[in-house]
Structure formats: C-alpha cells, structure tokens
PDB file of N, CA and C in Angstrom:
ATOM      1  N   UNK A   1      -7.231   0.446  30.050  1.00  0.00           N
ATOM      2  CA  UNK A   1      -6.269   0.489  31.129  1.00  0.00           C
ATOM      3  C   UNK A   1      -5.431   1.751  30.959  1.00  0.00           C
ATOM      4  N   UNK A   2      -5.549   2.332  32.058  1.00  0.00           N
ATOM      5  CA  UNK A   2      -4.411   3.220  32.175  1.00  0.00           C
ATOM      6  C   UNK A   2      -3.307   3.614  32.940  1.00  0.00           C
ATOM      7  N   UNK A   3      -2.369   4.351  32.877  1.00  0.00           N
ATOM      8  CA  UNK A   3      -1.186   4.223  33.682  1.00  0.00           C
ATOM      9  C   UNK A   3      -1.598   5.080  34.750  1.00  0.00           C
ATOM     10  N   UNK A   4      -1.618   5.064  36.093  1.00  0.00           N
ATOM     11  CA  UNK A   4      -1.693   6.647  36.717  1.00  0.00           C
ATOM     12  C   UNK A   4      -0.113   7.029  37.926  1.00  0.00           C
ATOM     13  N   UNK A   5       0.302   6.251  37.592  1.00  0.00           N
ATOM     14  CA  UNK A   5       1.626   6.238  38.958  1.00  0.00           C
ATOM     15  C   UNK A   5       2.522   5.348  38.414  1.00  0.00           C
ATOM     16  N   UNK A   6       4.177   5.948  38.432  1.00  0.00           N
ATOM     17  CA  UNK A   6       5.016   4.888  38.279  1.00  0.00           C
ATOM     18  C   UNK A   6       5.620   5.269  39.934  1.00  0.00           C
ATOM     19  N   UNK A   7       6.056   3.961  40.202  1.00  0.00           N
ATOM     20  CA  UNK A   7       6.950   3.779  41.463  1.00  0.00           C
ATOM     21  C   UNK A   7       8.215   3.440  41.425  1.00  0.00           C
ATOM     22  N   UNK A   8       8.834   4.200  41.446  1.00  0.00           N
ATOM     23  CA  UNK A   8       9.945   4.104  41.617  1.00  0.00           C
ATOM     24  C   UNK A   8      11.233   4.117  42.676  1.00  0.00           C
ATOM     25  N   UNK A   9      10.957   4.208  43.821  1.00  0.00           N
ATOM     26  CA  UNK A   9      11.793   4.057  45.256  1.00  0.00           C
ATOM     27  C   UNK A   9      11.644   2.308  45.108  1.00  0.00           C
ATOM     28  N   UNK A  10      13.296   1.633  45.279  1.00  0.00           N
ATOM     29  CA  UNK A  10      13.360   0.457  45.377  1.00  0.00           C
ATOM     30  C   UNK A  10      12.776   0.204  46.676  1.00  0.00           C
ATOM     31  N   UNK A  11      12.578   0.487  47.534  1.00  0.00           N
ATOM     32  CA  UNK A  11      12.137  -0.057  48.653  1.00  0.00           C
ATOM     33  C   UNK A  11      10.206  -0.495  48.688  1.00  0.00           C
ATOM     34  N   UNK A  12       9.348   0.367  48.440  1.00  0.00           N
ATOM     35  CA  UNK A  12       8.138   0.588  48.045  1.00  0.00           C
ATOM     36  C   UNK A  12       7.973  -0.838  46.891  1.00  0.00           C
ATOM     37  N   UNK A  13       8.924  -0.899  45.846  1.00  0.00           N
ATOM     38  CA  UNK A  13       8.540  -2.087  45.057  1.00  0.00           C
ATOM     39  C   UNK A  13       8.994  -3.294  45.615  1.00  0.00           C
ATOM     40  N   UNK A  14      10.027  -3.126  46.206  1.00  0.00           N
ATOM     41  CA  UNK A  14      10.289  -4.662  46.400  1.00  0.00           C
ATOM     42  C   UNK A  14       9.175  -5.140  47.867  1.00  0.00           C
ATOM     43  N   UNK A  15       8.800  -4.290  48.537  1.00  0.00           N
ATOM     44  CA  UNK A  15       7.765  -4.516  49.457  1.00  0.00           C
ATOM     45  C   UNK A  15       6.717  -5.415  48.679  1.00  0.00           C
ATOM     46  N   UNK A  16       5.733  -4.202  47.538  1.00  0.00           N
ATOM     47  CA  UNK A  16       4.937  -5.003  46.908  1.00  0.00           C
ATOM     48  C   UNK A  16       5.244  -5.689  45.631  1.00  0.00           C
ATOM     49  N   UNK A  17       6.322  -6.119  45.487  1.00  0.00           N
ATOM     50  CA  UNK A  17       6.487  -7.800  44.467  1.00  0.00           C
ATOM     51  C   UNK A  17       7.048  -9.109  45.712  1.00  0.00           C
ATOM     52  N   UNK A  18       7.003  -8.189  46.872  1.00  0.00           N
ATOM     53  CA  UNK A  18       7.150  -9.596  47.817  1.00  0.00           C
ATOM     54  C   UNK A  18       6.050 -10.103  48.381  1.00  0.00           C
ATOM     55  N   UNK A  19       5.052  -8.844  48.739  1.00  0.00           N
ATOM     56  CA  UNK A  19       3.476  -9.600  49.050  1.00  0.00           C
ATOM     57  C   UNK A  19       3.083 -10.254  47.633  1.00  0.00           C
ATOM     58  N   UNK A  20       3.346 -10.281  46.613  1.00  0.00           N
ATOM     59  CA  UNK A  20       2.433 -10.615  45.822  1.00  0.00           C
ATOM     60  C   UNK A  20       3.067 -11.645  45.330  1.00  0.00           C
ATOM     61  N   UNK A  21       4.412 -12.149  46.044  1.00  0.00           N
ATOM     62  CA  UNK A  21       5.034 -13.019  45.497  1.00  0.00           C
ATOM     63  C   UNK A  21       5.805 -13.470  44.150  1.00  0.00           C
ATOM     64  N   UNK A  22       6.061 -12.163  44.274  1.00  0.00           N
ATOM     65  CA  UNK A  22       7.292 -12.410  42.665  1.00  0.00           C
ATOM     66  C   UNK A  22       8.487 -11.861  42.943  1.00  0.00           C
ATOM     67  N   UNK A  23       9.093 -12.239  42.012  1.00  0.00           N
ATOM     68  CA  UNK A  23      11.084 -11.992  42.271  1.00  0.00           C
ATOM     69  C   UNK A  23      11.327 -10.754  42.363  1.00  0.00           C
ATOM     70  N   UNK A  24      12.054 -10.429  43.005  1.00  0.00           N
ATOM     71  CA  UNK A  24      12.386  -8.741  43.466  1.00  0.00           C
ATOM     72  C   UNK A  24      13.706  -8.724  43.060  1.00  0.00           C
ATOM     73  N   UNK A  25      14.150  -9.867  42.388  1.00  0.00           N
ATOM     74  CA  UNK A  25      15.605  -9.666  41.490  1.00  0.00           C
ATOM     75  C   UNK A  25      15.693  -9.643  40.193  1.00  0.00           C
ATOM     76  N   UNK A  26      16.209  -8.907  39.720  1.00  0.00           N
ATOM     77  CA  UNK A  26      15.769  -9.143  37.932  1.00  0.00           C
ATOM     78  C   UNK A  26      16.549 -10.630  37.342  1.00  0.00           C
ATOM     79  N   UNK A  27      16.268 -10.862  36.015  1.00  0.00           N
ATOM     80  CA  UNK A  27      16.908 -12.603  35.718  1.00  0.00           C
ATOM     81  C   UNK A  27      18.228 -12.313  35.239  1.00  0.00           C
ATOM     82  N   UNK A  28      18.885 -13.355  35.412  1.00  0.00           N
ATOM     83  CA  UNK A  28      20.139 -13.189  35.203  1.00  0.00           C
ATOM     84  C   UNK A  28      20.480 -13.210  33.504  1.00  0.00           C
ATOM     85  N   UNK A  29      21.696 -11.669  33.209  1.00  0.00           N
ATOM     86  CA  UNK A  29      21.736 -11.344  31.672  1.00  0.00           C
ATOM     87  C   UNK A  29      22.816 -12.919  31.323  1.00  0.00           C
ATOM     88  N   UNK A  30      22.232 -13.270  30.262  1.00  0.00           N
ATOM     89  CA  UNK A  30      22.832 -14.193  29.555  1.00  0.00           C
ATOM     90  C   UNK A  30      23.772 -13.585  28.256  1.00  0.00           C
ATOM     91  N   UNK A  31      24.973 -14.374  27.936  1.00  0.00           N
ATOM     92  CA  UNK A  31      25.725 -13.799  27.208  1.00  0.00           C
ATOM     93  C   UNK A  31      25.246 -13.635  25.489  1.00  0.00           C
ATOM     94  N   UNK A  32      25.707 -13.188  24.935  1.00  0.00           N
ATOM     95  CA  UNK A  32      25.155 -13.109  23.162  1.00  0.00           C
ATOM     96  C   UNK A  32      25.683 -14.257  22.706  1.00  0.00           C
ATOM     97  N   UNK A  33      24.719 -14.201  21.552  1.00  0.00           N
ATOM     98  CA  UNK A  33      25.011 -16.381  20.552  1.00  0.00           C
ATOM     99  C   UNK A  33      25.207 -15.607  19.442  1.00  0.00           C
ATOM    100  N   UNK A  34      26.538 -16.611  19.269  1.00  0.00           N
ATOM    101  CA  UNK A  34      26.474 -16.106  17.616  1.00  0.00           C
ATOM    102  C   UNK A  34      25.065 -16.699  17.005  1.00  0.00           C
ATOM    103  N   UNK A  35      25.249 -15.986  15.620  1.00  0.00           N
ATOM    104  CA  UNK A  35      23.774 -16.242  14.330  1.00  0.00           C
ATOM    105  C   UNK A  35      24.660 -18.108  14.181  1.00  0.00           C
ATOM    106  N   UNK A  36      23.002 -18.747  13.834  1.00  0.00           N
ATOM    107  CA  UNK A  36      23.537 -20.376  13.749  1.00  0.00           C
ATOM    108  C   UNK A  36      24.231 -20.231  12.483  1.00  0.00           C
ATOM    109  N   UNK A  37      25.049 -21.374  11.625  1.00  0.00           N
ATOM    110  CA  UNK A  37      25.673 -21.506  10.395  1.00  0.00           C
ATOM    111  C   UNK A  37      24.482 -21.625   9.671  1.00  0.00           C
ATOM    112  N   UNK A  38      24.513 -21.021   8.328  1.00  0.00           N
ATOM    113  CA  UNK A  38      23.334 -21.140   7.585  1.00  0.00           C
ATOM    114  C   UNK A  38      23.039 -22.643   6.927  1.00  0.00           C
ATOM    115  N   UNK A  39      22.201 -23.462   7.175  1.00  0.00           N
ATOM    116  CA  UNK A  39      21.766 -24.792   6.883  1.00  0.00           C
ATOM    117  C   UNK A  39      22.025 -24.946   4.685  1.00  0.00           C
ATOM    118  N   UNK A  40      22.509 -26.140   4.427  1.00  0.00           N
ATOM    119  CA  UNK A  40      23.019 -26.275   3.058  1.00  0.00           C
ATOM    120  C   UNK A  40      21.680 -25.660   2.233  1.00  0.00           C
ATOM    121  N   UNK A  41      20.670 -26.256   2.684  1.00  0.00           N
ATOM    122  CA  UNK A  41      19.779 -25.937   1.917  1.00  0.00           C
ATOM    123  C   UNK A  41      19.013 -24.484   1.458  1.00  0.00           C
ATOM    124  N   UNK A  42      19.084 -23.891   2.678  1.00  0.00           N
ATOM    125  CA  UNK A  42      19.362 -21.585   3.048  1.00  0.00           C
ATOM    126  C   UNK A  42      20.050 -21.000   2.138  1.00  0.00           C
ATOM    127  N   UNK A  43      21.231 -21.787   1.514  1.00  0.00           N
ATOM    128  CA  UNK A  43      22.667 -21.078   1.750  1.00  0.00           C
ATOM    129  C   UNK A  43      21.686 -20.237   0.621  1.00  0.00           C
ATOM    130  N   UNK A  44      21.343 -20.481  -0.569  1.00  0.00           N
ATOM    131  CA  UNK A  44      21.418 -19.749  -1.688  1.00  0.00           C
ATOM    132  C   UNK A  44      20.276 -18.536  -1.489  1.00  0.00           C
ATOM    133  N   UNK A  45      19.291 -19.183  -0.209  1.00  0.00           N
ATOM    134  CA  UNK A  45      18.408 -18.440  -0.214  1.00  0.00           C
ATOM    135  C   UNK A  45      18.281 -16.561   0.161  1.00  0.00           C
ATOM    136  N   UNK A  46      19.275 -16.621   0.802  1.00  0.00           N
ATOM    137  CA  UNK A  46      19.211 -15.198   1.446  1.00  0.00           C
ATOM    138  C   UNK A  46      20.445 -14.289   1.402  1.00  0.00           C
ATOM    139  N   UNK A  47      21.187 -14.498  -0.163  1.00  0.00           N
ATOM    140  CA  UNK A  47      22.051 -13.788  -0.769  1.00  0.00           C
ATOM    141  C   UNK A  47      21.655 -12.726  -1.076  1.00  0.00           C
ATOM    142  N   UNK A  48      21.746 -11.400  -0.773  1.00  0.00           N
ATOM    143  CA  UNK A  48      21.099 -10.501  -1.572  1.00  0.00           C
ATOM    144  C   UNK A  48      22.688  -9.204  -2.349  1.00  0.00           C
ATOM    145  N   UNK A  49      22.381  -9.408  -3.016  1.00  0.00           N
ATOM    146  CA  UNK A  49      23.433  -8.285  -3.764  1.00  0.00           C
ATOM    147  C   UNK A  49      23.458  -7.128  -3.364  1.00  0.00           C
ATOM    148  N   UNK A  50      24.484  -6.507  -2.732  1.00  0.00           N
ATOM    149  CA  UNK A  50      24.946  -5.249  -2.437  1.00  0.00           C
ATOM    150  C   UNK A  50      25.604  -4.609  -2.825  1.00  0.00           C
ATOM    151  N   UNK A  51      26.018  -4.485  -4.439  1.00  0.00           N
ATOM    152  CA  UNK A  51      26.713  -3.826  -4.874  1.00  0.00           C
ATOM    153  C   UNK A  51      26.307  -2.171  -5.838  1.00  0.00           C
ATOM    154  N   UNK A  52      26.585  -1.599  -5.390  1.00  0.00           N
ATOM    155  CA  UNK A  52      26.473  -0.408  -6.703  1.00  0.00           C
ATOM    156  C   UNK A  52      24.816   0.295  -6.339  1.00  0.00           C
ATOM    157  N   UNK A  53      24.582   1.515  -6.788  1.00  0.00           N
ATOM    158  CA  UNK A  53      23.212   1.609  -7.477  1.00  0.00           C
ATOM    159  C   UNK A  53      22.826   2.862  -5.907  1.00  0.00           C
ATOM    160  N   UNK A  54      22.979   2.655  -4.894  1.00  0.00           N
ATOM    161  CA  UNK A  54      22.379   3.580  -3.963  1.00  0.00           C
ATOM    162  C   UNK A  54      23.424   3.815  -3.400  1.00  0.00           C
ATOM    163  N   UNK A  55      23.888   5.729  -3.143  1.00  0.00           N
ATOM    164  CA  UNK A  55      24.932   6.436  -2.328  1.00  0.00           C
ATOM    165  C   UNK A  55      24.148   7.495  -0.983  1.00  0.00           C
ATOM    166  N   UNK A  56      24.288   7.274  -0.140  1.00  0.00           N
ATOM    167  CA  UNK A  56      23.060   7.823   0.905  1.00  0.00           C
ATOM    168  C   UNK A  56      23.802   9.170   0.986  1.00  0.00           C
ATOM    169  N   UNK A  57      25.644   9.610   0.429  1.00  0.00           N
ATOM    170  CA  UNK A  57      25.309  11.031   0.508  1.00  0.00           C
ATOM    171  C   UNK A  57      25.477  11.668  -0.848  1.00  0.00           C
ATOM    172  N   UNK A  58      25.146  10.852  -1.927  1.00  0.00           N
ATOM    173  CA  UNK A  58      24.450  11.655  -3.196  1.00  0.00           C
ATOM    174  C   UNK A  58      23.528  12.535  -3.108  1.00  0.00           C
ATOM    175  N   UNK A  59      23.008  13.764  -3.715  1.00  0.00           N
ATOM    176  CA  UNK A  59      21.862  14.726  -3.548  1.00  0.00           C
ATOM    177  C   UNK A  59      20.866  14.024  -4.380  1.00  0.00           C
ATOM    178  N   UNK A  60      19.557  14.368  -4.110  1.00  0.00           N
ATOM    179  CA  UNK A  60      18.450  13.745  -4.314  1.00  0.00           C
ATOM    180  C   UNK A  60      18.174  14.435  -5.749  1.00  0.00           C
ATOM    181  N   UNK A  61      18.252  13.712  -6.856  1.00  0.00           N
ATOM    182  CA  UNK A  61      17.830  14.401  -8.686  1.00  0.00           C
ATOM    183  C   UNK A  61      16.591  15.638  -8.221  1.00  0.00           C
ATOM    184  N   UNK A  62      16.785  16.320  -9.055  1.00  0.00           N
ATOM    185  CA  UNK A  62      15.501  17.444  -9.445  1.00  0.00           C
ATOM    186  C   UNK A  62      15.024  17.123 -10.611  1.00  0.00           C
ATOM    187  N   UNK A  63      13.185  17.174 -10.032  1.00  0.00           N
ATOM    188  CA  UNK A  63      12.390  16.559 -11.030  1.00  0.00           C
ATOM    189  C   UNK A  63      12.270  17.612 -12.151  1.00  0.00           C
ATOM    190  N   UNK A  64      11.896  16.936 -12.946  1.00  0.00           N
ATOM    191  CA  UNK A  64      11.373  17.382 -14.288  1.00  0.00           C
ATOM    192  C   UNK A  64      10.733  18.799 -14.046  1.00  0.00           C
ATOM    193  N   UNK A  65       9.387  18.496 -13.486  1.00  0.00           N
ATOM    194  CA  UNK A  65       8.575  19.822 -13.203  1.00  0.00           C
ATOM    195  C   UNK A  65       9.603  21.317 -12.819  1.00  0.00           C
ATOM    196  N   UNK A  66      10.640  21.179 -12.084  1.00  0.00           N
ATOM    197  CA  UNK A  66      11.553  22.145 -11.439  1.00  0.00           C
ATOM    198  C   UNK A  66      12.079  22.893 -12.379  1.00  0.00           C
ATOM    199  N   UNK A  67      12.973  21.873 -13.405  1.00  0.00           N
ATOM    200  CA  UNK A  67      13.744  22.487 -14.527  1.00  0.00           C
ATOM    201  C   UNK A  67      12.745  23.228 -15.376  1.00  0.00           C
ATOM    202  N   UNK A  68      11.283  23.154 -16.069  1.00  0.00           N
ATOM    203  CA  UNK A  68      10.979  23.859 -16.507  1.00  0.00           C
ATOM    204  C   UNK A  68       9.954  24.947 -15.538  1.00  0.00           C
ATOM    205  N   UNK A  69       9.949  25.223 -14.224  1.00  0.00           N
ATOM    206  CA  UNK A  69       9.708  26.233 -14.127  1.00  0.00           C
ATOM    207  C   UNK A  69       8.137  26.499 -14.187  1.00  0.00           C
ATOM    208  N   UNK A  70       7.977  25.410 -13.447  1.00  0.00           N
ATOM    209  CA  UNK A  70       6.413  25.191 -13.344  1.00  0.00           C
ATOM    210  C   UNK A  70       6.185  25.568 -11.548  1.00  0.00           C
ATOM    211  N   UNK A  71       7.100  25.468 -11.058  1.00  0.00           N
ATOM    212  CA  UNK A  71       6.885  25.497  -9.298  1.00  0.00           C
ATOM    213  C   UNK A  71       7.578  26.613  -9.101  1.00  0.00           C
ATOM    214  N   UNK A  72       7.554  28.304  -9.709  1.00  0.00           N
ATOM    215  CA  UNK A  72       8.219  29.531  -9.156  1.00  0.00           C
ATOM    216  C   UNK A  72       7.936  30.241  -8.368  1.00  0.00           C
ATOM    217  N   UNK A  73       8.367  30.229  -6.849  1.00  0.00           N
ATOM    218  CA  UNK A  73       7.682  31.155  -5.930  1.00  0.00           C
ATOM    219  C   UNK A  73       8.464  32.346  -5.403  1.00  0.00           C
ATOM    220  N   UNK A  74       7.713  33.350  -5.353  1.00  0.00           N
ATOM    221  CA  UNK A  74       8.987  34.645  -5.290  1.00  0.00           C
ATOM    222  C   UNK A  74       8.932  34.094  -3.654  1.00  0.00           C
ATOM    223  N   UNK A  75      10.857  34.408  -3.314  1.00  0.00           N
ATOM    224  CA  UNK A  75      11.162  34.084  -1.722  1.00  0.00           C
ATOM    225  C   UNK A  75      12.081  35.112  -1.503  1.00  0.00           C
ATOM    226  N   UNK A  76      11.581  36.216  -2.319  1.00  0.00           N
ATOM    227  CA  UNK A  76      12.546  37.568  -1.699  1.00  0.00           C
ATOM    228  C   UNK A  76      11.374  38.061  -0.381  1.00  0.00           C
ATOM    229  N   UNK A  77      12.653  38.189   0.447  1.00  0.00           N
ATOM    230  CA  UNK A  77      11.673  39.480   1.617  1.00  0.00           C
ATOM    231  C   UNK A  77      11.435  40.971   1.436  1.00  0.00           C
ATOM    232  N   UNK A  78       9.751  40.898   1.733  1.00  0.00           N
ATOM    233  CA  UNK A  78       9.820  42.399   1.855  1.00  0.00           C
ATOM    234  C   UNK A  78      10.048  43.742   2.587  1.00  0.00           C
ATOM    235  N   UNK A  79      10.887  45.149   2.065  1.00  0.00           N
ATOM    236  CA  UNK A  79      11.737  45.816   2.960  1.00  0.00           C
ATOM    237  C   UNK A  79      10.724  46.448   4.098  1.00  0.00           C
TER     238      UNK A  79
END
C-alpha cells in the first residue's frame, strides 16, 4: 500500500466520510486520569533507586587507549 494524495480542504473530506458513512466530527477529548494508587501488593515492586552515580552534564572519561597515545592524528592545516 501506498500513499499517493493527502486531502486536505475540509470540504472535499467531509463530502467523502459522509458518502461512506463515517463521522465527519472528530471524538470528543476526554480529560487526563490520574495514575491508579499503587495496589498493596506493587507497592515494593517498582521502587527503583535514584540516587547518586549518573550526572548528564559531567564530561564523558577518556579511555585508556587516548592517554597513552595510541590514537595520534596530525590536525594541523596545511598553508
């Protein structure tokens, strides 16, 4: 299947979702639910520890290989 045409003039679609008999109104937005209370038996299950150990703006360590000078590429330009 492929796409070859989107339609987009409201008039043109609601023509054909009325011959073909479907809603030419979109469904009505329902409001947000809170998350349910976690059931007694859950509770312990889906604790996960967030403390310590990863800083997303720490710099990323340099490996081993770097410090001794195994990966040297000249990146001077030439005049």
């Amino acid at each position: 299947m492929s796409i070859i045409a989107f339609v987009t003039d409201p008039v043109p679609v609601r023509r054909i979702l009325t011959y073909l008999d479907l809603p030419t109104q979109p469904p009505p937005l329902s409001p947000a639910r809170a998350p349910r209370a976690p059931h007694a038996a859950w509770s312990g299950l889906f604790e996960f520890d967030q403390t310590g150990g990863f800083d997303p703006t720490d710099p990323e360590p340099i490996p081993d290989h770097a410090s001794r000078g195994a990966l040297e590429f000249d990146q001077s330009l030439p005049d």
